[in-house]
PDB file of N, CA and C in Angstrom:
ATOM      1  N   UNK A   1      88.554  75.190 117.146  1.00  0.00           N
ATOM      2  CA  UNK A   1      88.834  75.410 115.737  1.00  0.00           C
ATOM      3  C   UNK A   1      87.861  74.580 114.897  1.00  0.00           C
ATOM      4  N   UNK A   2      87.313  74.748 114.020  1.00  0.00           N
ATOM      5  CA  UNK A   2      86.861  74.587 112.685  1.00  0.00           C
ATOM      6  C   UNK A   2      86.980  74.430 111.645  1.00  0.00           C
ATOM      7  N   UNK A   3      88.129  73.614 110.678  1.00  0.00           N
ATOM      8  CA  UNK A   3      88.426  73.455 109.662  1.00  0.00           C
ATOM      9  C   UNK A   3      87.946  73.343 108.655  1.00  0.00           C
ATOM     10  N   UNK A   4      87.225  72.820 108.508  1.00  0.00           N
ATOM     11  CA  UNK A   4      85.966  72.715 107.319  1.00  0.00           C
ATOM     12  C   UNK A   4      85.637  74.065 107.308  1.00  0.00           C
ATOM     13  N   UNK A   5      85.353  74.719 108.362  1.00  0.00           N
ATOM     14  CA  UNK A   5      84.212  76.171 108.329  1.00  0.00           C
ATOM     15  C   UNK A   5      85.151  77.058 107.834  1.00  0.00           C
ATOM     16  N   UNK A   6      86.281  77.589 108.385  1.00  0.00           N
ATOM     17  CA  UNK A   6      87.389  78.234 107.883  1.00  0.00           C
ATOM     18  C   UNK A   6      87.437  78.017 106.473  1.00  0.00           C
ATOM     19  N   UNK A   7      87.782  76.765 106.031  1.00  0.00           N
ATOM     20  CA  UNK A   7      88.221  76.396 104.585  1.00  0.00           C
ATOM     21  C   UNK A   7      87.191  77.091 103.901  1.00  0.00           C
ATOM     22  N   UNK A   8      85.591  76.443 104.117  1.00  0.00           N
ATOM     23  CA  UNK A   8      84.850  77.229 103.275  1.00  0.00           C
ATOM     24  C   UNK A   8      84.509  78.736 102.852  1.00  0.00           C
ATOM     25  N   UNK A   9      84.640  79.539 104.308  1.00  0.00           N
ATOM     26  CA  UNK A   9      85.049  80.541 104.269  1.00  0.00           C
ATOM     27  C   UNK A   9      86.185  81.424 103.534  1.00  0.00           C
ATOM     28  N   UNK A  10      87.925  80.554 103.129  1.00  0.00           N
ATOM     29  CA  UNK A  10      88.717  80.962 102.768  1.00  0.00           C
ATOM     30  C   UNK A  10      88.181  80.780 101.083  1.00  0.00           C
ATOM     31  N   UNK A  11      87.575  79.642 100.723  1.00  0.00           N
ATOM     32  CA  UNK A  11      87.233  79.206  99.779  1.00  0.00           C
ATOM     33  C   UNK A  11      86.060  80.042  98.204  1.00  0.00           C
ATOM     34  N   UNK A  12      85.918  81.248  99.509  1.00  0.00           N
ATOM     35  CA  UNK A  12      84.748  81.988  98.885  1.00  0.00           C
ATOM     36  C   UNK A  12      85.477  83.582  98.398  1.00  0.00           C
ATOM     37  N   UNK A  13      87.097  83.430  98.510  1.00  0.00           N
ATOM     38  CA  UNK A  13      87.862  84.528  98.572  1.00  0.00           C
ATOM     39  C   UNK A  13      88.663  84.679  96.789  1.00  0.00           C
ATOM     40  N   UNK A  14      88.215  85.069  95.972  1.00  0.00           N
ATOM     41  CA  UNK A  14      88.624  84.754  94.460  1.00  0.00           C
ATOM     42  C   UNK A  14      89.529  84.660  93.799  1.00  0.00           C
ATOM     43  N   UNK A  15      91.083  84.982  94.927  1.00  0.00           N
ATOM     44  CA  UNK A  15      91.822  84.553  95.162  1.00  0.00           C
ATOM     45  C   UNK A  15      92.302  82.876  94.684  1.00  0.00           C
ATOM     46  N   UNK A  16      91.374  82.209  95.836  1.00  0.00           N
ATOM     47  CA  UNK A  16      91.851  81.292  96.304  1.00  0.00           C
ATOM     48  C   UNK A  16      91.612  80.150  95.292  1.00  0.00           C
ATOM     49  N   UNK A  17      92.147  79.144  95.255  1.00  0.00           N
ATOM     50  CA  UNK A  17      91.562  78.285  94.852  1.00  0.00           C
ATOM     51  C   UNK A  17      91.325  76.400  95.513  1.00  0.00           C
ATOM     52  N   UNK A  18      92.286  76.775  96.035  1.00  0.00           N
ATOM     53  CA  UNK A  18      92.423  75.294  97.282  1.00  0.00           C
ATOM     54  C   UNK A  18      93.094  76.114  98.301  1.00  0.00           C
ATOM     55  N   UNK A  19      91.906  75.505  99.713  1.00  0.00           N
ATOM     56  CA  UNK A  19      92.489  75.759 100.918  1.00  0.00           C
ATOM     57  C   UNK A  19      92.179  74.344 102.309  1.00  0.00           C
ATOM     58  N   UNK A  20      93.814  74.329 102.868  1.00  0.00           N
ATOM     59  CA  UNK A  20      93.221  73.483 103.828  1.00  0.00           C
ATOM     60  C   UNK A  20      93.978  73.916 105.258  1.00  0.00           C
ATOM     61  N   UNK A  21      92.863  73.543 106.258  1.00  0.00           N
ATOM     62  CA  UNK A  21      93.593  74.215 107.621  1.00  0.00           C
ATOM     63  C   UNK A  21      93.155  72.849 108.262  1.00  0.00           C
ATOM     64  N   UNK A  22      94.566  72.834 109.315  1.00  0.00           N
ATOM     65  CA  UNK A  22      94.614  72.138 109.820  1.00  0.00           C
ATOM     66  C   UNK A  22      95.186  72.422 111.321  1.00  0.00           C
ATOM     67  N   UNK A  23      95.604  71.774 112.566  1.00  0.00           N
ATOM     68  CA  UNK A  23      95.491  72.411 113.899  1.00  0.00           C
ATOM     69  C   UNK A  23      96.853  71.747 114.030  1.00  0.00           C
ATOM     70  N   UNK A  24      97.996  72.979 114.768  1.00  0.00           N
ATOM     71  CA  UNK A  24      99.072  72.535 114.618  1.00  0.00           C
ATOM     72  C   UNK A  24      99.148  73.016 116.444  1.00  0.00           C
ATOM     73  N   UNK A  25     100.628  72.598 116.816  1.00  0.00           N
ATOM     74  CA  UNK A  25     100.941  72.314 118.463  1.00  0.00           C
ATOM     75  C   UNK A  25     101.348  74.214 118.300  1.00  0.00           C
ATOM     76  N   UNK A  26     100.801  74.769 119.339  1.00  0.00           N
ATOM     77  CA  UNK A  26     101.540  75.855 119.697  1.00  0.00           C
ATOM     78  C   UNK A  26     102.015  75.995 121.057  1.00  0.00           C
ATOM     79  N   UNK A  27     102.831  76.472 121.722  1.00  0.00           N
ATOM     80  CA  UNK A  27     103.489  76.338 122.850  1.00  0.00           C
ATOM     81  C   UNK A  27     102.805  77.711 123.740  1.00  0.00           C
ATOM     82  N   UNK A  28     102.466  78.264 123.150  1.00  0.00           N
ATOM     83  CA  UNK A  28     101.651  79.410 124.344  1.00  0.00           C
ATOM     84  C   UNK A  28     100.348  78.859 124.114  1.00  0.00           C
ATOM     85  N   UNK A  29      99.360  78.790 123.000  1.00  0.00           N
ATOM     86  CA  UNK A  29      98.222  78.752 123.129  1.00  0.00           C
ATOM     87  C   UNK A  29      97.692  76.821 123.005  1.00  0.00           C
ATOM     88  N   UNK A  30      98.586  76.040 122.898  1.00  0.00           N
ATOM     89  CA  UNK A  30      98.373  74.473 122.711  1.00  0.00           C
ATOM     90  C   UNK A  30      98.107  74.336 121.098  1.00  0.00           C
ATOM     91  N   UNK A  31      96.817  74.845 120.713  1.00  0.00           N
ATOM     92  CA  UNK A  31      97.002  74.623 119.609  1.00  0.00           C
ATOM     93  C   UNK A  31      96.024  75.755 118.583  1.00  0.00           C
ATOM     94  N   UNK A  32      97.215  76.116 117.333  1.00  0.00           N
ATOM     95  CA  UNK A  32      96.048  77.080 116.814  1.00  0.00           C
ATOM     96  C   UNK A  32      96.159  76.556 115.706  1.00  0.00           C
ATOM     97  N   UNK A  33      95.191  76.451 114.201  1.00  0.00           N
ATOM     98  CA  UNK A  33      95.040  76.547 112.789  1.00  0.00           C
ATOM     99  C   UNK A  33      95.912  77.272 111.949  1.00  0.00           C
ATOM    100  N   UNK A  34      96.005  76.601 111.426  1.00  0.00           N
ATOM    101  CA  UNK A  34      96.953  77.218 110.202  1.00  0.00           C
ATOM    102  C   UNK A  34      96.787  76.807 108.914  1.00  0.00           C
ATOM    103  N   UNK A  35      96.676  77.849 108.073  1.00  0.00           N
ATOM    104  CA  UNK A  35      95.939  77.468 106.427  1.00  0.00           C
ATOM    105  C   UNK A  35      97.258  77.238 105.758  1.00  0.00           C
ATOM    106  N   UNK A  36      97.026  76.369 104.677  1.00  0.00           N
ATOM    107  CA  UNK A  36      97.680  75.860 103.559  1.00  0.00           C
ATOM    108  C   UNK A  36      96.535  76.570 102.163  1.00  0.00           C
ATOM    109  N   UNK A  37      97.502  77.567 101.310  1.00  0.00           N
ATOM    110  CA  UNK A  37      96.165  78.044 100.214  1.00  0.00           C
ATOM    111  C   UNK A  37      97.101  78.138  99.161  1.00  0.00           C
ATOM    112  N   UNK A  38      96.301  77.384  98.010  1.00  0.00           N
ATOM    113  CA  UNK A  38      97.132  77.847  96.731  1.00  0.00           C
ATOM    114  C   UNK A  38      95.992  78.423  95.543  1.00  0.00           C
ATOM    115  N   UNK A  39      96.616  79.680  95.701  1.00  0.00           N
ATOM    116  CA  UNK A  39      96.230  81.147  95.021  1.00  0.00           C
ATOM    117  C   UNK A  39      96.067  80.341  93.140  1.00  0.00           C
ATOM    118  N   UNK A  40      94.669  81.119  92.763  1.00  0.00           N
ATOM    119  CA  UNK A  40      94.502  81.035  91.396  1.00  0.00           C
ATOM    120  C   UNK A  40      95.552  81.562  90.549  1.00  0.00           C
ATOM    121  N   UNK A  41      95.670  81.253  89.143  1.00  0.00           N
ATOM    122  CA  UNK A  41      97.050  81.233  88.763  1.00  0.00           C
ATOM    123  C   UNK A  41      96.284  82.783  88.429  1.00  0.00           C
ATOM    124  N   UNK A  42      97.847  83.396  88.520  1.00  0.00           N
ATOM    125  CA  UNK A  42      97.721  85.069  88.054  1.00  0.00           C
ATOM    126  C   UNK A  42      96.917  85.494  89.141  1.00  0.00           C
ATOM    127  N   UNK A  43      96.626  85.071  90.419  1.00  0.00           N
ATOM    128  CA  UNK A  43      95.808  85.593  91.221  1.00  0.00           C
ATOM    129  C   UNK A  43      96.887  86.360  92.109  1.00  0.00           C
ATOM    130  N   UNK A  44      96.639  87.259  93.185  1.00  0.00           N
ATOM    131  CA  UNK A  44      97.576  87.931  94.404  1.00  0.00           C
ATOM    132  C   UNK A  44      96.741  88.004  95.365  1.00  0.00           C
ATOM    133  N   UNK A  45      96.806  87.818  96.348  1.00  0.00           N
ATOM    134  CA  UNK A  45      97.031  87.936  97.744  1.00  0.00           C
ATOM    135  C   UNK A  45      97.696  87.436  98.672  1.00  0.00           C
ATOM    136  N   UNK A  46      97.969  88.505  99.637  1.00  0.00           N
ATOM    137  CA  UNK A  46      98.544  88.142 100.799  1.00  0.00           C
ATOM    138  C   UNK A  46      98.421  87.074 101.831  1.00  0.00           C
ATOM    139  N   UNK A  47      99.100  86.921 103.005  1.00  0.00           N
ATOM    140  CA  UNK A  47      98.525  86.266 104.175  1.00  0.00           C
ATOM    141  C   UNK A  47      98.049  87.184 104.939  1.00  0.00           C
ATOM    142  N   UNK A  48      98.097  88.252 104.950  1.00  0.00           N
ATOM    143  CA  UNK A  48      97.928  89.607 105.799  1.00  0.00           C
ATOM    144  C   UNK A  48      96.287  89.895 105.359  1.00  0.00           C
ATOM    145  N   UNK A  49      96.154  90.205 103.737  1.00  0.00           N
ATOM    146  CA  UNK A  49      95.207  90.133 103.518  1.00  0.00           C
ATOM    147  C   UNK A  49      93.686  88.768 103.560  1.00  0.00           C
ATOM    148  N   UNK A  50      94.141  88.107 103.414  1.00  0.00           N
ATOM    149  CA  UNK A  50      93.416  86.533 103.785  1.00  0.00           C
ATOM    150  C   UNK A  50      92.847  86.466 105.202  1.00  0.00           C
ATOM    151  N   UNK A  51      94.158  87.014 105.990  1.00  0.00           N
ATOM    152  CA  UNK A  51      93.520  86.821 107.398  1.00  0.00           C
ATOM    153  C   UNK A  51      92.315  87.955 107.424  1.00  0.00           C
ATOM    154  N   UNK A  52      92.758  89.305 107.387  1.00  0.00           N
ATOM    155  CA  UNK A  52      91.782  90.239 107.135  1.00  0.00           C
ATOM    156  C   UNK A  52      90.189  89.713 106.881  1.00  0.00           C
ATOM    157  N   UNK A  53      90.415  89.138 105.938  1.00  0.00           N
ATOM    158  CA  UNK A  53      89.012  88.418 104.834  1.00  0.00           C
ATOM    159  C   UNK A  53      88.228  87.535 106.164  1.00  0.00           C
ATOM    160  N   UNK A  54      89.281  86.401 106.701  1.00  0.00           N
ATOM    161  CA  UNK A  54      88.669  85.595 107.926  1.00  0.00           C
ATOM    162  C   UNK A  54      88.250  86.370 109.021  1.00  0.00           C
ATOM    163  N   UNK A  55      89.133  87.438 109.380  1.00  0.00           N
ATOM    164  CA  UNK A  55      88.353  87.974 110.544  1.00  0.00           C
ATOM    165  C   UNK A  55      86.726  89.460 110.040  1.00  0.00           C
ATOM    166  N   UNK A  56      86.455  89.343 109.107  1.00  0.00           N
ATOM    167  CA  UNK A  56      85.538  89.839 108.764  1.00  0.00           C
ATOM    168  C   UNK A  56      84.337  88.607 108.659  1.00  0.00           C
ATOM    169  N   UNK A  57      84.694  87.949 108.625  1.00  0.00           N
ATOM    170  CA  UNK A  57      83.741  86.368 108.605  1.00  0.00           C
ATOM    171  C   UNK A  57      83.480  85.429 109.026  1.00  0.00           C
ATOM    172  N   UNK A  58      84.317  85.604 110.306  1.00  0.00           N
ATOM    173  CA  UNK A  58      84.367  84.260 111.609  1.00  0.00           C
ATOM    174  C   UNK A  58      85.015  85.045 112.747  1.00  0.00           C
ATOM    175  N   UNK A  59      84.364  84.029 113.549  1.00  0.00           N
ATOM    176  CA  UNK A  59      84.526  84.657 115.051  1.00  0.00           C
ATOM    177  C   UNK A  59      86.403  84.381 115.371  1.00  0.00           C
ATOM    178  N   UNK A  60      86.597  85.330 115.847  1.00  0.00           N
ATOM    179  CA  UNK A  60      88.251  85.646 116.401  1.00  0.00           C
ATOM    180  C   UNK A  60      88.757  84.014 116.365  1.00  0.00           C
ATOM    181  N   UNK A  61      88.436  83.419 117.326  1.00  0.00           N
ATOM    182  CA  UNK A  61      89.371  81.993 117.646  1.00  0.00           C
ATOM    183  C   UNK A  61      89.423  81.032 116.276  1.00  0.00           C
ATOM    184  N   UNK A  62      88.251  81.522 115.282  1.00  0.00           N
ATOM    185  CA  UNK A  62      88.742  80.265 114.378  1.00  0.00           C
ATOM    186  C   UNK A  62      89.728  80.830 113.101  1.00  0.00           C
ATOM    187  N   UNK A  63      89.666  82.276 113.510  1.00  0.00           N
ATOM    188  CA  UNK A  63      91.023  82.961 112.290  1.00  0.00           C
ATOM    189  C   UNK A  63      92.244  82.151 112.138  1.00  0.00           C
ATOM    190  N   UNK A  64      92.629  81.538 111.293  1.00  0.00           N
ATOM    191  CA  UNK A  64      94.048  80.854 111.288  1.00  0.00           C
ATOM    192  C   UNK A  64      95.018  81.543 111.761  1.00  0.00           C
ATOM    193  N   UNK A  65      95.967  81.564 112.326  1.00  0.00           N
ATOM    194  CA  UNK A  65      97.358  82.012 113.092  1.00  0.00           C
ATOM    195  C   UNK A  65      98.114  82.178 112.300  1.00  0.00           C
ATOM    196  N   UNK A  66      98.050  81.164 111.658  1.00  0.00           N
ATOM    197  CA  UNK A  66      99.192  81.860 110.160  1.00  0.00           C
ATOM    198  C   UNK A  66      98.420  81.149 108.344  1.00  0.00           C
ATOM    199  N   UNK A  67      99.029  81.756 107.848  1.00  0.00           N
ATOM    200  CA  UNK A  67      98.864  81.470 106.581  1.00  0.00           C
ATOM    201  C   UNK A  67     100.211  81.282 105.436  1.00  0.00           C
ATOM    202  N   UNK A  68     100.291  80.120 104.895  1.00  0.00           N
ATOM    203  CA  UNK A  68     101.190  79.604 104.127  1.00  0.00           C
ATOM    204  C   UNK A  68     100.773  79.339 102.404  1.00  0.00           C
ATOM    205  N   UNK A  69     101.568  79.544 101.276  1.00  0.00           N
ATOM    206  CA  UNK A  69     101.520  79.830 100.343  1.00  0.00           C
ATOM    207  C   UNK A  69     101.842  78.354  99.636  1.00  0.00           C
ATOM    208  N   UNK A  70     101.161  77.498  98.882  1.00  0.00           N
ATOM    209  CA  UNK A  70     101.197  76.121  97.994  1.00  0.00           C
ATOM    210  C   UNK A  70     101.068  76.005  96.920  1.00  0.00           C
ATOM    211  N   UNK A  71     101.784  75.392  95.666  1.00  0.00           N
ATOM    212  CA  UNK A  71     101.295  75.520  94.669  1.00  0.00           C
ATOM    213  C   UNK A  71     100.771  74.065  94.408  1.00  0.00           C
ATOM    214  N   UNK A  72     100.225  73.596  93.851  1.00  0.00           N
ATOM    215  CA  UNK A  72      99.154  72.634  93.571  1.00  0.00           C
ATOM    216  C   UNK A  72     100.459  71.264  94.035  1.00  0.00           C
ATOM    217  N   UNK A  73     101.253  71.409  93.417  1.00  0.00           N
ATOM    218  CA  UNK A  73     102.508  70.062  93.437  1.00  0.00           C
ATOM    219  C   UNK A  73     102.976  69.856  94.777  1.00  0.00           C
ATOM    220  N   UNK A  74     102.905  70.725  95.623  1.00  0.00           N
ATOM    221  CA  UNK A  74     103.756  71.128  97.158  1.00  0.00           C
ATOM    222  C   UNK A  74     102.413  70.769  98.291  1.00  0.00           C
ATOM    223  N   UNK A  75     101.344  70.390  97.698  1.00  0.00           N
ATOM    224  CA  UNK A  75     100.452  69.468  98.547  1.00  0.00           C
ATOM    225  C   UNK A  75     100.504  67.998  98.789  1.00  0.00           C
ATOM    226  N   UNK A  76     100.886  67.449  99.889  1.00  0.00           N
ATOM    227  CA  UNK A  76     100.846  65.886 100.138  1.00  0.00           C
ATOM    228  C   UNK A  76      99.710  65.526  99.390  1.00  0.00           C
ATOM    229  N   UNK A  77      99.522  64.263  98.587  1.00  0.00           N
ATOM    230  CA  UNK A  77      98.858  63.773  97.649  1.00  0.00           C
ATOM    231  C   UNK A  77      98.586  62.167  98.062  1.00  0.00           C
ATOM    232  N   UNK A  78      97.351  61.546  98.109  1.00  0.00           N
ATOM    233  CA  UNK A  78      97.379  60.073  98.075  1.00  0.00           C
ATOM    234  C   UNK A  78      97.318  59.660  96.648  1.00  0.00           C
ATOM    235  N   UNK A  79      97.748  58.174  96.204  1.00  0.00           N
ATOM    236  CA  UNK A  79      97.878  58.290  95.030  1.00  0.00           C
ATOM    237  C   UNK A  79      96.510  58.396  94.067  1.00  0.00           C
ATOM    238  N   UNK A  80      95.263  58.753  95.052  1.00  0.00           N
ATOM    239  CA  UNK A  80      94.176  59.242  93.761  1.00  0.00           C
ATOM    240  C   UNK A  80      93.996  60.696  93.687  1.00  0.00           C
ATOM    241  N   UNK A  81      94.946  61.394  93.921  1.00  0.00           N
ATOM    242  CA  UNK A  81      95.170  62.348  93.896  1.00  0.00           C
ATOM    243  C   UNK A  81      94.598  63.395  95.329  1.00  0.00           C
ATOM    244  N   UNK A  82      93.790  62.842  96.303  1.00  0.00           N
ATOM    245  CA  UNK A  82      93.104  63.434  97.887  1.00  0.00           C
ATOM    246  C   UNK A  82      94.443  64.289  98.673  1.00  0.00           C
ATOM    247  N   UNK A  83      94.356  65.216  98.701  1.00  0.00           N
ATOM    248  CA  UNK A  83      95.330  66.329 100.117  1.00  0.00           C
ATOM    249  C   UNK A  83      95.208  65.000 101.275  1.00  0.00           C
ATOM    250  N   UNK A  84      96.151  64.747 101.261  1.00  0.00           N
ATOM    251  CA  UNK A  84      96.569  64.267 103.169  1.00  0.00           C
ATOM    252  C   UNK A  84      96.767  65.209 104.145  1.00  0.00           C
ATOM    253  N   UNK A  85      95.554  65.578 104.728  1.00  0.00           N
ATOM    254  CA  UNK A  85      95.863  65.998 105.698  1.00  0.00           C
ATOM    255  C   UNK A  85      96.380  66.052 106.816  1.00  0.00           C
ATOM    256  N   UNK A  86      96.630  64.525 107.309  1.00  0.00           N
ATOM    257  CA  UNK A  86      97.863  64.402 108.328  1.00  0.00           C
ATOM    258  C   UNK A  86      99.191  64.582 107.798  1.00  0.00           C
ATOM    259  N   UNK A  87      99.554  64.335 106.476  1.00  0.00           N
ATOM    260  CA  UNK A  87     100.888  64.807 106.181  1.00  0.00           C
ATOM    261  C   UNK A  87     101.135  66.326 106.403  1.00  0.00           C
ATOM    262  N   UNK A  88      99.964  66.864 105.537  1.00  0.00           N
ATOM    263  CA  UNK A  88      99.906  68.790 105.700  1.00  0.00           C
ATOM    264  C   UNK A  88      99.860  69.219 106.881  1.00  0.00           C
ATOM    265  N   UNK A  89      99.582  68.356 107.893  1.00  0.00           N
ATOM    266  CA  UNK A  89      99.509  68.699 109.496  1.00  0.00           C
ATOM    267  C   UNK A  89     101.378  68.897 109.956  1.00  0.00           C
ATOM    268  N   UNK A  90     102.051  67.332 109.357  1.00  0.00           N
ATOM    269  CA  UNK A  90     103.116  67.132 109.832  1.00  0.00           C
ATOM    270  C   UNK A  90     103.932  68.376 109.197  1.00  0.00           C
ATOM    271  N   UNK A  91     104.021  68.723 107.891  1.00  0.00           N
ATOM    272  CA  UNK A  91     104.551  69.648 107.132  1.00  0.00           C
ATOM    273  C   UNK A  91     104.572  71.106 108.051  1.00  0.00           C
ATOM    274  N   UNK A  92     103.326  71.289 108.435  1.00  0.00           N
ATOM    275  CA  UNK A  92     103.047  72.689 108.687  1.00  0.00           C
ATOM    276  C   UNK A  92     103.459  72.565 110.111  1.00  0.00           C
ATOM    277  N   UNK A  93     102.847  71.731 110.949  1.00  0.00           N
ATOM    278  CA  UNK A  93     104.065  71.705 112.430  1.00  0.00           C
ATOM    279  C   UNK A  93     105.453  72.308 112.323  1.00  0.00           C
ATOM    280  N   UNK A  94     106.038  71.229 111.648  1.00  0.00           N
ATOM    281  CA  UNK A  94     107.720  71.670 111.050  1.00  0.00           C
ATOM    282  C   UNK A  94     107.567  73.236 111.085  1.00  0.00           C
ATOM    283  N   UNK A  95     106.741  73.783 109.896  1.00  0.00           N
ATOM    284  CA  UNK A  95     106.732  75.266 109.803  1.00  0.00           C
ATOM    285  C   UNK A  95     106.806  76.075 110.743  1.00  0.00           C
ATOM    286  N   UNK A  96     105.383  75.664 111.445  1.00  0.00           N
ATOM    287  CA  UNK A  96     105.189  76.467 112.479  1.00  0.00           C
ATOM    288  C   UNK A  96     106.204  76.461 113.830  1.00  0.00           C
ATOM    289  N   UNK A  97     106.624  75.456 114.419  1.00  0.00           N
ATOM    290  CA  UNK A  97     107.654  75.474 115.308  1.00  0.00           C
ATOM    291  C   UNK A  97     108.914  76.075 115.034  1.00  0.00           C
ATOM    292  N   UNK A  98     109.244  75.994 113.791  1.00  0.00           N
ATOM    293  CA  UNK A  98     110.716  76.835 113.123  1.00  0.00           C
ATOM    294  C   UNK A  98     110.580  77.978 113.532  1.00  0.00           C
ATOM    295  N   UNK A  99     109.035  78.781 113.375  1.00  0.00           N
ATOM    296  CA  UNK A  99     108.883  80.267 113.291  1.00  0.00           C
ATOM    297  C   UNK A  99     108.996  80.612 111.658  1.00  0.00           C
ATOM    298  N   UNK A 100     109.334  79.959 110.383  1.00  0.00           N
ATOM    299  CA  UNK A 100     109.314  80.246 109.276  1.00  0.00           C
ATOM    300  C   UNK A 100     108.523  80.674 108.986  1.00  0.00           C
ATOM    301  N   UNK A 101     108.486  81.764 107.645  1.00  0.00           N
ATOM    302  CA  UNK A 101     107.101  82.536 106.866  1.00  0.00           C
ATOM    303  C   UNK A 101     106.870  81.379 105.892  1.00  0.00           C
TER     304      UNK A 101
END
């Protein structure tokens, strides 16, 4: 997986406006990516569609597995305002092991 490369990739979608992927535990495959994206205001898209977008632009294995919906406030924050990405890791684990959309 590739996080940075993904992100930039998701990043180029006009949609989007912040995206972060990060590599969560999966129990069949060990571990796959999973995006955190919060959509421009008045913007729409899917996760269905997003993935679409990645697999037109990166090779199969670095497509995120799932895709999750954030609005700017619902991102772990340090207090100068930086995404924690080990928190968004811990967050999205939770997710992903539940099986939640």
């Amino acid at each position: 997986m590739a996080p940075l490369e993904v992100e930039a990739i998701l990043l180029t979608h006009p949609a989007v406006k912040q995206a972060y992927v990060v590599g969560v535990t999966d129990r069949e495959r060990g571990e796959v990516g999973v995006a955190a994206i919060e959509l421009n205001q008045g913007a729409e898209a899917t996760a269905e569609a997003l993935t679409a977008f990645c697999r037109e632009r990166l090779a199969s294995y670095k497509v995120p597995a799932r895709i999750v919906f954030r609005t700017a406030e619902e991102f772990p924050r340090t207090a100068t305002g930086k995404v924690q990405k080990p928190r968004l890791r811990e967050d999205l684990e939770r997710l992903h092991a539940g099986g939640a959309r």
